[in-house]
Protein backbone atom coordinates (compact mmCIF):
# COMPACT_ATOMS: atom_id res chain seq x y z
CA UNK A 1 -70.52 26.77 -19.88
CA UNK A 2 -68.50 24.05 -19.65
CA UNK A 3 -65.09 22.99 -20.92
CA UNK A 4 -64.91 20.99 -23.77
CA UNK A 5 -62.14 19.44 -25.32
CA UNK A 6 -62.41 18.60 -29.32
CA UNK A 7 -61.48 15.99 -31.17
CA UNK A 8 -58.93 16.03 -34.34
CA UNK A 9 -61.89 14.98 -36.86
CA UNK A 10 -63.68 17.85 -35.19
CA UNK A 11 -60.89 20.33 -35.96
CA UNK A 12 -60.08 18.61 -39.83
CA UNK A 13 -63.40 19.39 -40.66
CA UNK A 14 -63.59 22.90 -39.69
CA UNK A 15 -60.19 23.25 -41.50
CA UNK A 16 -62.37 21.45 -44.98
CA UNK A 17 -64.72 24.47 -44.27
CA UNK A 18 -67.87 22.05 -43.03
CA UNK A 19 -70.05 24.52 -41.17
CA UNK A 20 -71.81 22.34 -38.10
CA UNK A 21 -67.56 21.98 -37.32
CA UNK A 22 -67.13 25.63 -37.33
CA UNK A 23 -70.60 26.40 -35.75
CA UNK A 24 -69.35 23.64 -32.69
CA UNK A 25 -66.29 25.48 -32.98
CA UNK A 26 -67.57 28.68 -32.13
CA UNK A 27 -70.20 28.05 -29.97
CA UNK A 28 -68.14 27.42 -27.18
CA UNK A 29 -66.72 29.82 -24.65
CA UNK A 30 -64.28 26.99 -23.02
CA UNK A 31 -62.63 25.28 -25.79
CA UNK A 32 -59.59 22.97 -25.18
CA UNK A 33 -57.49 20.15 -27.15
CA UNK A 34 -54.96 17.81 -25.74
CA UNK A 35 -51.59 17.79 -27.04
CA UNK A 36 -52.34 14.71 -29.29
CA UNK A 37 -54.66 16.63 -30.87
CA UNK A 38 -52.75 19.28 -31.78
CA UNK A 39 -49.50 17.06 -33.13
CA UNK A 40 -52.41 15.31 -35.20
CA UNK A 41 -54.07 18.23 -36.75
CA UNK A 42 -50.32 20.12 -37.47
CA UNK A 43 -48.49 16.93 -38.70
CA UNK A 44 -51.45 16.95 -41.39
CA UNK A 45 -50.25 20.26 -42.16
CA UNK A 46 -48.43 20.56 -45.74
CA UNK A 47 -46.92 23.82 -46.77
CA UNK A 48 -49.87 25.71 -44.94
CA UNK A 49 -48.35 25.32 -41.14
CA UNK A 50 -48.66 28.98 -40.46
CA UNK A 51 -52.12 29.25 -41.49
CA UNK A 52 -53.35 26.04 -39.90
CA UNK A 53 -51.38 27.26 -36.88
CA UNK A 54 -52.93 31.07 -37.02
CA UNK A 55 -56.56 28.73 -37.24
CA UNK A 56 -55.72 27.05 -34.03
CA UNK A 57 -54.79 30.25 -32.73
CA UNK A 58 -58.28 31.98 -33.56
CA UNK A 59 -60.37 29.80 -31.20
CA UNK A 60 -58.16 30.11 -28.21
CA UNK A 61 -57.76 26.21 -27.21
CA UNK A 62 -56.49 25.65 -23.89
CA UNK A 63 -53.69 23.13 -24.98
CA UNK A 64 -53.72 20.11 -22.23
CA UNK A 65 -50.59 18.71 -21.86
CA UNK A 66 -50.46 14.81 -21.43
CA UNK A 67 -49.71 13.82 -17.51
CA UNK A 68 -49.78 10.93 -15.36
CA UNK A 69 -53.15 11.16 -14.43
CA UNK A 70 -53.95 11.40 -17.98
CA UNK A 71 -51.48 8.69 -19.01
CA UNK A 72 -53.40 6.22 -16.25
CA UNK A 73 -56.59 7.28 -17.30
CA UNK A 74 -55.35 6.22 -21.23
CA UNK A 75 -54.26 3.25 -20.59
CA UNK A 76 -57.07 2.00 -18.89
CA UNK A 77 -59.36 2.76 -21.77
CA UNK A 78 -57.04 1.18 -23.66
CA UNK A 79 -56.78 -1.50 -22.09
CA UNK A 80 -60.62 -2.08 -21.27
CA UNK A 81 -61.63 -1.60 -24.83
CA UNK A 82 -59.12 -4.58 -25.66
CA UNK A 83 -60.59 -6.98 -23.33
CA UNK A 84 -64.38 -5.65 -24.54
CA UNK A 85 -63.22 -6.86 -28.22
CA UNK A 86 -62.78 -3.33 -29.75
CA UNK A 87 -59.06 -1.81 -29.42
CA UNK A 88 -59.29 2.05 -29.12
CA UNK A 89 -56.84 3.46 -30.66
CA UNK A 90 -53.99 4.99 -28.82
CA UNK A 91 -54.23 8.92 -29.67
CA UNK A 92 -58.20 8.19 -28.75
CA UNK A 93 -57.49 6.96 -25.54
CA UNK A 94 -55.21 9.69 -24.77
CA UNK A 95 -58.35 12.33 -25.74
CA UNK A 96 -60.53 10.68 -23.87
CA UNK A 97 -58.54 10.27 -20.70
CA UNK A 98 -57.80 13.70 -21.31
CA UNK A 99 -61.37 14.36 -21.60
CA UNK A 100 -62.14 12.23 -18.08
CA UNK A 101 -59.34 13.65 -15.88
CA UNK A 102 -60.31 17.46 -16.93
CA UNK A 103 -64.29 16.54 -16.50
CA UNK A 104 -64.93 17.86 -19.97
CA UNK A 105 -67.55 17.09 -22.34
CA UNK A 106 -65.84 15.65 -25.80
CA UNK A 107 -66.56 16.91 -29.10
CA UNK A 108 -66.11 14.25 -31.89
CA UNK A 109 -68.14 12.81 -34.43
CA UNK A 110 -66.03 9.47 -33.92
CA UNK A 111 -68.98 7.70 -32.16
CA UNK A 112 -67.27 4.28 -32.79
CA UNK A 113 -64.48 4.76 -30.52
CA UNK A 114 -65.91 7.45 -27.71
CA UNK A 115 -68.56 6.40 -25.99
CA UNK A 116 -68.52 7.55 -22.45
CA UNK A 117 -71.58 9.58 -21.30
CA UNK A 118 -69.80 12.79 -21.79
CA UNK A 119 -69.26 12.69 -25.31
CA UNK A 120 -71.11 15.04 -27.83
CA UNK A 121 -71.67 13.95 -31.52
CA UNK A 122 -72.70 16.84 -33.21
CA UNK A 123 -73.06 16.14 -36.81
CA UNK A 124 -72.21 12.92 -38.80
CA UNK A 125 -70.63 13.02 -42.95
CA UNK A 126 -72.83 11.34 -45.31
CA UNK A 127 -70.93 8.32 -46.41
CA UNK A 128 -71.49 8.99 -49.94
CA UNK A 129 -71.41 12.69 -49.89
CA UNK A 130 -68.65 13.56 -47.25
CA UNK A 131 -70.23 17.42 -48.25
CA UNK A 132 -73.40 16.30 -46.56
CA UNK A 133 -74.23 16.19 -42.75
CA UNK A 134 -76.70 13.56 -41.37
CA UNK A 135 -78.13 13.44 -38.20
CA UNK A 136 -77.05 17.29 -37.04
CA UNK A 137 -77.58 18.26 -33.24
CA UNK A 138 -76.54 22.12 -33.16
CA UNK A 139 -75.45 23.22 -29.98
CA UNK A 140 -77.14 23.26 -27.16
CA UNK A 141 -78.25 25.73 -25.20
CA UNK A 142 -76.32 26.25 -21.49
CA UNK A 143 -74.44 23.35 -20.78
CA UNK A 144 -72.66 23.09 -17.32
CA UNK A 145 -69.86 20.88 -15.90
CA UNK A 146 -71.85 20.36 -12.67
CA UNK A 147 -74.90 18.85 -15.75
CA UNK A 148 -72.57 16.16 -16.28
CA UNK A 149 -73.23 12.72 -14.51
CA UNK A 150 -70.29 12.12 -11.97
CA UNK A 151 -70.77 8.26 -12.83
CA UNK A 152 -68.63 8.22 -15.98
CA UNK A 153 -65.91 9.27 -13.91
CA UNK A 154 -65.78 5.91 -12.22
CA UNK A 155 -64.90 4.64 -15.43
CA UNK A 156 -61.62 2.72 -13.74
CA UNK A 157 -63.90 0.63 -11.21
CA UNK A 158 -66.64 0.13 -12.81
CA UNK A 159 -67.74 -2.21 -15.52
CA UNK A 160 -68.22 0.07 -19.36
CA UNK A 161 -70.35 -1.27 -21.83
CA UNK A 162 -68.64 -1.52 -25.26
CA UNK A 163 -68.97 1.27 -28.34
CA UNK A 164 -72.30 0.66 -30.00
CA UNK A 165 -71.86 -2.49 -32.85
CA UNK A 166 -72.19 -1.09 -36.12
């Protein structure tokens, strides 16, 4: 399979005990976060550290440390998605340069801000029932790294049409 790297909402929602979070959770035999994500999900922490800790622990994420690469890749997004209008936030960016420079597919039901082609949206909250899940995609069967169109990955000289208006 391929490696996929989560995003915090992704991880929150597993923590609430929403089941297509956990399902996407465990589903995959390559599971990663970047560093962002993990300073997101733990500074959310309250007295429960340990146990949120211990829950990041059970899924084995490969933790990816921020580099330059990574930092480039960021900015650019960043940068892009002001001149398209919509300002991604920073600690987005950051995932999905992350998510670029490792060749991962991105987990996230944040569909607003990530929307390069290797971005999975598994499940959506019901706006008036956050207990409720619209619009669920399970995961898929097999999904390989060498599946993924190389084309998103000339994010930096090409032209990327803007998050879907909404």
């Amino acid at each position: 399979m391929a490696l996929v790297l989560f995003d915090t909402n992704i991880l929150i929602d597993a923590l609430k005990g929403y089941s297509p979070a956990i399902q996407e959770l465990e589903y995959w035999d390559e599971p990663a976060i970047s560093a962002i994500t993990w300073m997101e999900v733990m500074a959310g922490t309250r007295d429960d550290y340990d146990e949120v800790l211990g829950f990041l622990n059970s899924f084995g994420f490969e933790i990816i440390q921020t580099n330059e690469a990574i930092m480039i890749a960021s900015m650019e997004i960043r940068r892009m998605s002001i001149r398209m209008g919509h300002k991604v936030a920073l600690p987005d960016a950051i995932i999905m340069g992350t998510g670029i420079f490792r060749r991962a597919i991105i987990i996230t039901r944040n569909k607003k801000d990530f929307f390069t082609p290797n971005v999975r949206i598994p499940y959506e909250l019901k706006s008036t029932n956050p207990m409720e899940f619209i619009n669920t995609d399970p995961p898929p069967g097999l999904v390989s790294s060498a599946s993924l169109d190389d084309t998103w990955l000339d994010l930096f000289t090409t032209t990327v049409p803007g998050p879907p208006q909404g």
